[in-house]
PDB file of N, CA and C in Angstrom:
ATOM      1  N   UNK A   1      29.676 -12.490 -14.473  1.00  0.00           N
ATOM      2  CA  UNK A   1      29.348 -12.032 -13.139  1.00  0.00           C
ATOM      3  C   UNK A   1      29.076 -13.256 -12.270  1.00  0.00           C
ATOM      4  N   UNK A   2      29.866 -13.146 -11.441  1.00  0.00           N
ATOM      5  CA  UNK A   2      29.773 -14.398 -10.101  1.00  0.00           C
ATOM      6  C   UNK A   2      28.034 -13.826  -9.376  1.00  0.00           C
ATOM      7  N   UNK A   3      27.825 -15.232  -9.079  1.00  0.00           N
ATOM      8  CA  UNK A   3      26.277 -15.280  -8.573  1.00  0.00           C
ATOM      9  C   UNK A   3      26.515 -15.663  -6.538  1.00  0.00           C
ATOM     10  N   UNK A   4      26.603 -14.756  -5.543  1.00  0.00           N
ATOM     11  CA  UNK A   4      26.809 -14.874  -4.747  1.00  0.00           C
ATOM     12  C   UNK A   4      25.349 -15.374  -3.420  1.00  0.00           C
ATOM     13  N   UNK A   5      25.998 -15.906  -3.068  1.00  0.00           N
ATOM     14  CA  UNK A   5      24.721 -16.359  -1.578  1.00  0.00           C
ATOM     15  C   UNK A   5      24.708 -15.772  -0.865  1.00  0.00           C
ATOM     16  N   UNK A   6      23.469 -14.954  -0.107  1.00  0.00           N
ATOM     17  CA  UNK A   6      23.400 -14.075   1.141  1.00  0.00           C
ATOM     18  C   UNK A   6      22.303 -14.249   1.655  1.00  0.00           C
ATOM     19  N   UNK A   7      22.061 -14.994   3.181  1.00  0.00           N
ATOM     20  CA  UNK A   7      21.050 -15.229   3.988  1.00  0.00           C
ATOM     21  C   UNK A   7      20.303 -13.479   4.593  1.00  0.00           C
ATOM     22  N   UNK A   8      19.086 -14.194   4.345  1.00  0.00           N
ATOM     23  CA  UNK A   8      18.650 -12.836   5.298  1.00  0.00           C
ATOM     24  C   UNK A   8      17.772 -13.341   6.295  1.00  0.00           C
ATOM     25  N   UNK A   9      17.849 -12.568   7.605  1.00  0.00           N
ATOM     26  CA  UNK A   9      16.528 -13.054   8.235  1.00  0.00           C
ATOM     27  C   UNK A   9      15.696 -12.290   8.530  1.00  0.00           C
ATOM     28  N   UNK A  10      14.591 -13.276   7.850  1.00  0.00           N
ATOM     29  CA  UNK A  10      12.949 -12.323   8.289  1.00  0.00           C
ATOM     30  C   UNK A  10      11.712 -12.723   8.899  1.00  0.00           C
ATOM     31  N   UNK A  11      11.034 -12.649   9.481  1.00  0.00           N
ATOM     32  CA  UNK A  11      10.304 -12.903  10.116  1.00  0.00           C
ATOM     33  C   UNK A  11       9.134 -13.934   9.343  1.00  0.00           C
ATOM     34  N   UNK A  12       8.442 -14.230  10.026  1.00  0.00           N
ATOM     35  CA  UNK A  12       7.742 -15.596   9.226  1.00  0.00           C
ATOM     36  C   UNK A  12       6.415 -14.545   8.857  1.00  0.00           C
ATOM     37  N   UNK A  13       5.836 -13.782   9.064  1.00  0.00           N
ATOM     38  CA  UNK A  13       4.528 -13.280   8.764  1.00  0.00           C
ATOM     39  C   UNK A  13       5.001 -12.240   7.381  1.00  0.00           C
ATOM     40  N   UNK A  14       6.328 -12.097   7.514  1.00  0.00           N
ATOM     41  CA  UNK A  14       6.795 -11.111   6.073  1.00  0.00           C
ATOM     42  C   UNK A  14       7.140 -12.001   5.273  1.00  0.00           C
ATOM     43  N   UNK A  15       7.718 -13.003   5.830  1.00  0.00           N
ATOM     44  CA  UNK A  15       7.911 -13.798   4.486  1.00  0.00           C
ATOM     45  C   UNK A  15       7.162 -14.498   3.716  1.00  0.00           C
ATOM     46  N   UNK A  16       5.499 -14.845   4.751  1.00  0.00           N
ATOM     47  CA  UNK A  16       4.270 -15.497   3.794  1.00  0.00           C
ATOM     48  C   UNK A  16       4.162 -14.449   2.945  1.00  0.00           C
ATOM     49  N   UNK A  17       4.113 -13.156   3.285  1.00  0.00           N
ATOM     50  CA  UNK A  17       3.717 -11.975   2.476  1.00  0.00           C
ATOM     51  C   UNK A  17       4.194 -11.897   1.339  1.00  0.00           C
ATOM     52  N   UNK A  18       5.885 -12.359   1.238  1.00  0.00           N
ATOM     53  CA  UNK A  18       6.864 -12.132   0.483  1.00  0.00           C
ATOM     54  C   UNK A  18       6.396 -13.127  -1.028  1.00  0.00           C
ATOM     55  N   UNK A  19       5.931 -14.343  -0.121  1.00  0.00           N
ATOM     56  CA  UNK A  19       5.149 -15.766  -0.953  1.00  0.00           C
ATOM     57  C   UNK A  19       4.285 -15.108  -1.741  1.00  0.00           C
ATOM     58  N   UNK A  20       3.418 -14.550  -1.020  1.00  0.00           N
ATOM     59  CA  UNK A  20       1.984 -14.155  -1.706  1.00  0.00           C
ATOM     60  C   UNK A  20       2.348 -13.197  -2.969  1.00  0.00           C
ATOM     61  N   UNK A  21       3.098 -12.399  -3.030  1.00  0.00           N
ATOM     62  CA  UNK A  21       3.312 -11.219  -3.779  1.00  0.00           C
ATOM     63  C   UNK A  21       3.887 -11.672  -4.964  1.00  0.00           C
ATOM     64  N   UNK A  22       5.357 -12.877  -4.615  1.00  0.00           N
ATOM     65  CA  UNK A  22       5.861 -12.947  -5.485  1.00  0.00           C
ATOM     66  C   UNK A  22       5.112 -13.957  -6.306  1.00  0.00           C
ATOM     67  N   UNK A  23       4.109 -15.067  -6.013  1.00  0.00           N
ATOM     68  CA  UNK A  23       2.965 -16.009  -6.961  1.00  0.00           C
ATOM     69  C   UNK A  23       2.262 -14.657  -7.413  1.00  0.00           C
ATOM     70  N   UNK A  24       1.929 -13.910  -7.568  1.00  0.00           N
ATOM     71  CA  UNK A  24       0.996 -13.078  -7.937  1.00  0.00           C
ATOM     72  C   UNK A  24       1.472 -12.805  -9.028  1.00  0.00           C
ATOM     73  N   UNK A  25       2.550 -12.183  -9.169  1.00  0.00           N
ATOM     74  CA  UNK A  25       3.955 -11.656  -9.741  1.00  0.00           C
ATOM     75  C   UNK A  25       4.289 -12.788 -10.543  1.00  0.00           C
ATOM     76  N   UNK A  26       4.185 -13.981 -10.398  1.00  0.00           N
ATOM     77  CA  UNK A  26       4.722 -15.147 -11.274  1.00  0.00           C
ATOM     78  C   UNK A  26       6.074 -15.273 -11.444  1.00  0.00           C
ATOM     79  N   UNK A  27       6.659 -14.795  -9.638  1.00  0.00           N
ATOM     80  CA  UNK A  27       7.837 -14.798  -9.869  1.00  0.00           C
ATOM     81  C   UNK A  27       8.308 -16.029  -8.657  1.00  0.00           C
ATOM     82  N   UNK A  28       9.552 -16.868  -7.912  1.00  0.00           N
ATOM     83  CA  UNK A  28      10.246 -17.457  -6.611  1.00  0.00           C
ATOM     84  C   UNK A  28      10.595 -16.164  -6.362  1.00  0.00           C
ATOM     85  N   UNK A  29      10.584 -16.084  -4.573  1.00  0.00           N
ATOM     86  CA  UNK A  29      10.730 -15.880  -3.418  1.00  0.00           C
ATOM     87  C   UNK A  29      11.847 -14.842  -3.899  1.00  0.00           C
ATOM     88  N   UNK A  30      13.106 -16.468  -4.387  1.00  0.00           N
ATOM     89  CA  UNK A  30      14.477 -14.967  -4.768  1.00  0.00           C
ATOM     90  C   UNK A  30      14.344 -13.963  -5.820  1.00  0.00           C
ATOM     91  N   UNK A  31      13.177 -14.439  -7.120  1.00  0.00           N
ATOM     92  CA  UNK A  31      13.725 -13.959  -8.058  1.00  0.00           C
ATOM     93  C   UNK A  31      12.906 -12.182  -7.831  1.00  0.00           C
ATOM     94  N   UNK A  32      12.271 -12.224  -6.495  1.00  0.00           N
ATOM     95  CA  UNK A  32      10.963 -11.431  -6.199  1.00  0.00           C
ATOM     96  C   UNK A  32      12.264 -10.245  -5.444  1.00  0.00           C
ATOM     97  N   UNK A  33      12.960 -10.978  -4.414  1.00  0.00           N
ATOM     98  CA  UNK A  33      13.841  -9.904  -3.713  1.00  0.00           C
ATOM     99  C   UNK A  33      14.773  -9.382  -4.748  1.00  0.00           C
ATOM    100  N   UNK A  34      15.404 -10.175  -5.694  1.00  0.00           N
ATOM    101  CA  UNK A  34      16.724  -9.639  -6.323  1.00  0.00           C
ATOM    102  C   UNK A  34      15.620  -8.024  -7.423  1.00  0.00           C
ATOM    103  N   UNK A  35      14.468  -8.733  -7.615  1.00  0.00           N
ATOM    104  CA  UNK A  35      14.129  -7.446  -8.358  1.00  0.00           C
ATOM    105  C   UNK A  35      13.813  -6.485  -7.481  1.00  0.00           C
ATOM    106  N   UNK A  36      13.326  -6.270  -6.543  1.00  0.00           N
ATOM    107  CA  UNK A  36      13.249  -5.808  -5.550  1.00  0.00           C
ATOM    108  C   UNK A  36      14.466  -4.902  -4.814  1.00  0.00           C
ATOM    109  N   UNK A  37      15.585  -5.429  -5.076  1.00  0.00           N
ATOM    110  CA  UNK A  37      16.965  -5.071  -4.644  1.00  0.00           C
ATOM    111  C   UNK A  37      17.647  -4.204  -6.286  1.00  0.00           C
ATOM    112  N   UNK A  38      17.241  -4.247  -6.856  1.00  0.00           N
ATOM    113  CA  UNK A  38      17.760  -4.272  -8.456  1.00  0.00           C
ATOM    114  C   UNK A  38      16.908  -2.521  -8.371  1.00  0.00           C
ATOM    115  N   UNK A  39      15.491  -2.864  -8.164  1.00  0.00           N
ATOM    116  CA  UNK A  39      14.520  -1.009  -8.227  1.00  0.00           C
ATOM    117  C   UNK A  39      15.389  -0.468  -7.117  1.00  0.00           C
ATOM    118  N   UNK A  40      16.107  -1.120  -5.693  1.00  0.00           N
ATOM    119  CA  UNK A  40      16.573   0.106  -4.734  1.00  0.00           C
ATOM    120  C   UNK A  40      17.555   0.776  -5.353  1.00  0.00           C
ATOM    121  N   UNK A  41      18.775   0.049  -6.016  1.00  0.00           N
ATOM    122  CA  UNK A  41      19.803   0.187  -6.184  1.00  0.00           C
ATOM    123  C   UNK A  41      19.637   1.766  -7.547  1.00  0.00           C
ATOM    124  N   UNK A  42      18.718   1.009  -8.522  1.00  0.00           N
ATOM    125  CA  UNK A  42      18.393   2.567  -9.022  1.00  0.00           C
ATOM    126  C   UNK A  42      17.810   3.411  -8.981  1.00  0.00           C
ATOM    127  N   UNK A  43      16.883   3.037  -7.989  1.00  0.00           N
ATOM    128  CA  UNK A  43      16.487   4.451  -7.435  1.00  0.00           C
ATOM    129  C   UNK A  43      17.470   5.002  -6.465  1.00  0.00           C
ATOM    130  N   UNK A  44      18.362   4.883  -5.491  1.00  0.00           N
ATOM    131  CA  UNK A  44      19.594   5.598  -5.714  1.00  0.00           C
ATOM    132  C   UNK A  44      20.261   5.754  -6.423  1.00  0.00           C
ATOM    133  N   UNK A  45      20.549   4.925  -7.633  1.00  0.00           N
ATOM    134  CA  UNK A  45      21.645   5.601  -8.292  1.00  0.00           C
ATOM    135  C   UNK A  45      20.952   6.818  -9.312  1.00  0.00           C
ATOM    136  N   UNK A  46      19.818   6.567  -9.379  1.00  0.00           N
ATOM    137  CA  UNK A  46      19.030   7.946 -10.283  1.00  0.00           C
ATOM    138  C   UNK A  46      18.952   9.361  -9.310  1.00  0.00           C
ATOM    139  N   UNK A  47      19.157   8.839  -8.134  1.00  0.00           N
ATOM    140  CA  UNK A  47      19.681  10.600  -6.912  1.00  0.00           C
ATOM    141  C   UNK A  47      20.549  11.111  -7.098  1.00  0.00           C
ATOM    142  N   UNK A  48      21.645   9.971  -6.699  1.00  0.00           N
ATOM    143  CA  UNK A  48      23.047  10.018  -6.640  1.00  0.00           C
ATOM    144  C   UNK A  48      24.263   9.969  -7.300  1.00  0.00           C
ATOM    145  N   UNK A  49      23.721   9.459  -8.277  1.00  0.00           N
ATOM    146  CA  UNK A  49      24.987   8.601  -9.342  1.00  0.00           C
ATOM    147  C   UNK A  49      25.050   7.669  -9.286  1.00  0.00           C
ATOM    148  N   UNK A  50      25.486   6.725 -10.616  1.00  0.00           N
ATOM    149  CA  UNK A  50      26.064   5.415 -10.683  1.00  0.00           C
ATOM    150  C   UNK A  50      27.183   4.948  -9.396  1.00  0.00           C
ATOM    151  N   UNK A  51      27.105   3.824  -8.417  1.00  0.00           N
ATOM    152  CA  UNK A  51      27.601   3.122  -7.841  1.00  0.00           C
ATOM    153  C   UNK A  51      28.761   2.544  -8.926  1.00  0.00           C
ATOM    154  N   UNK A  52      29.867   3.110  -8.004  1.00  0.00           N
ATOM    155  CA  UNK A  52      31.249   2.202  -8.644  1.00  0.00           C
ATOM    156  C   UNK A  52      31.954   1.373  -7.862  1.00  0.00           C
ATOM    157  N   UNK A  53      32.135   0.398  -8.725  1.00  0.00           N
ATOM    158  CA  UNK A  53      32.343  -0.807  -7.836  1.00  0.00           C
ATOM    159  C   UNK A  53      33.898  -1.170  -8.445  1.00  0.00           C
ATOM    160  N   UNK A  54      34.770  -0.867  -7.641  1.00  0.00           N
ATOM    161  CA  UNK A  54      36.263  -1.356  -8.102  1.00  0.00           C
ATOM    162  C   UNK A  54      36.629  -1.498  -6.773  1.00  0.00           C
ATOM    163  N   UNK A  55      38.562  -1.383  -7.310  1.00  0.00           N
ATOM    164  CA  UNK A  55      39.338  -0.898  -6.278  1.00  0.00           C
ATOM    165  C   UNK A  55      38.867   0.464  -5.126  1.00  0.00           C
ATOM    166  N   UNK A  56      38.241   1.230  -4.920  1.00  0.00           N
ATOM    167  CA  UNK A  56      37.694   2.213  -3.981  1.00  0.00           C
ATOM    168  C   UNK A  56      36.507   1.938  -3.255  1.00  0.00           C
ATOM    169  N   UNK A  57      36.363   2.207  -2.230  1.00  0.00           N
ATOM    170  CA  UNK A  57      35.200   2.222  -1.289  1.00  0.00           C
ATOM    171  C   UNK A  57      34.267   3.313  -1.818  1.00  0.00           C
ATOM    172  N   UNK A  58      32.890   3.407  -2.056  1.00  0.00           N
ATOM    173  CA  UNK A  58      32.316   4.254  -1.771  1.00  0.00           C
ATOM    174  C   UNK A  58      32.443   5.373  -0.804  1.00  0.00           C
ATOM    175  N   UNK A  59      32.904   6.634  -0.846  1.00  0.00           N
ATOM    176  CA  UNK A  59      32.560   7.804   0.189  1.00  0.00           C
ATOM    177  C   UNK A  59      31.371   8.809  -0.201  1.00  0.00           C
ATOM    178  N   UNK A  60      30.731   9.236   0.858  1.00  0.00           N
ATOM    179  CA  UNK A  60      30.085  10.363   0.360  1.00  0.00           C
ATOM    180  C   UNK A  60      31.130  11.645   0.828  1.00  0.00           C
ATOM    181  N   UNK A  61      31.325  12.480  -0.358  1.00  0.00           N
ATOM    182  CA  UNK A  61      31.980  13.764  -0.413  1.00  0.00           C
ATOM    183  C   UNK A  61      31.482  14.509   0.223  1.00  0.00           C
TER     184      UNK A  61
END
């Protein structure tokens, strides 16, 4: 699996927050969002279904 780069922008008072949570956590900044992004992804896919990722776009039916 290719490891891709994606800027986000956020505001400076969320992102001390982001600091604080993820030292707490004993986790970096990224490794705090990707888990973070990792619980959204299945908590939709535990609604909805597994996300398939090929040749097709996602539609909702």
């Amino acid at each position: 699996m290719a490891i891709k780069s994606y800027s986000v922008r956020i505001d400076e008072e969320l992102l001390d927050k982001l600091h604080v949570v993820a030292e707490y956590e004993g986790r970096s900044a990224n490794k705090q969002i990707i888990m973070l992004v990792r619980e959204a992804v299945a908590k939709y896919e535990a609604k909805y279904g597994e996300i398939k990722i090929g040749g097709s776009k996602n539609k909702e039916e």
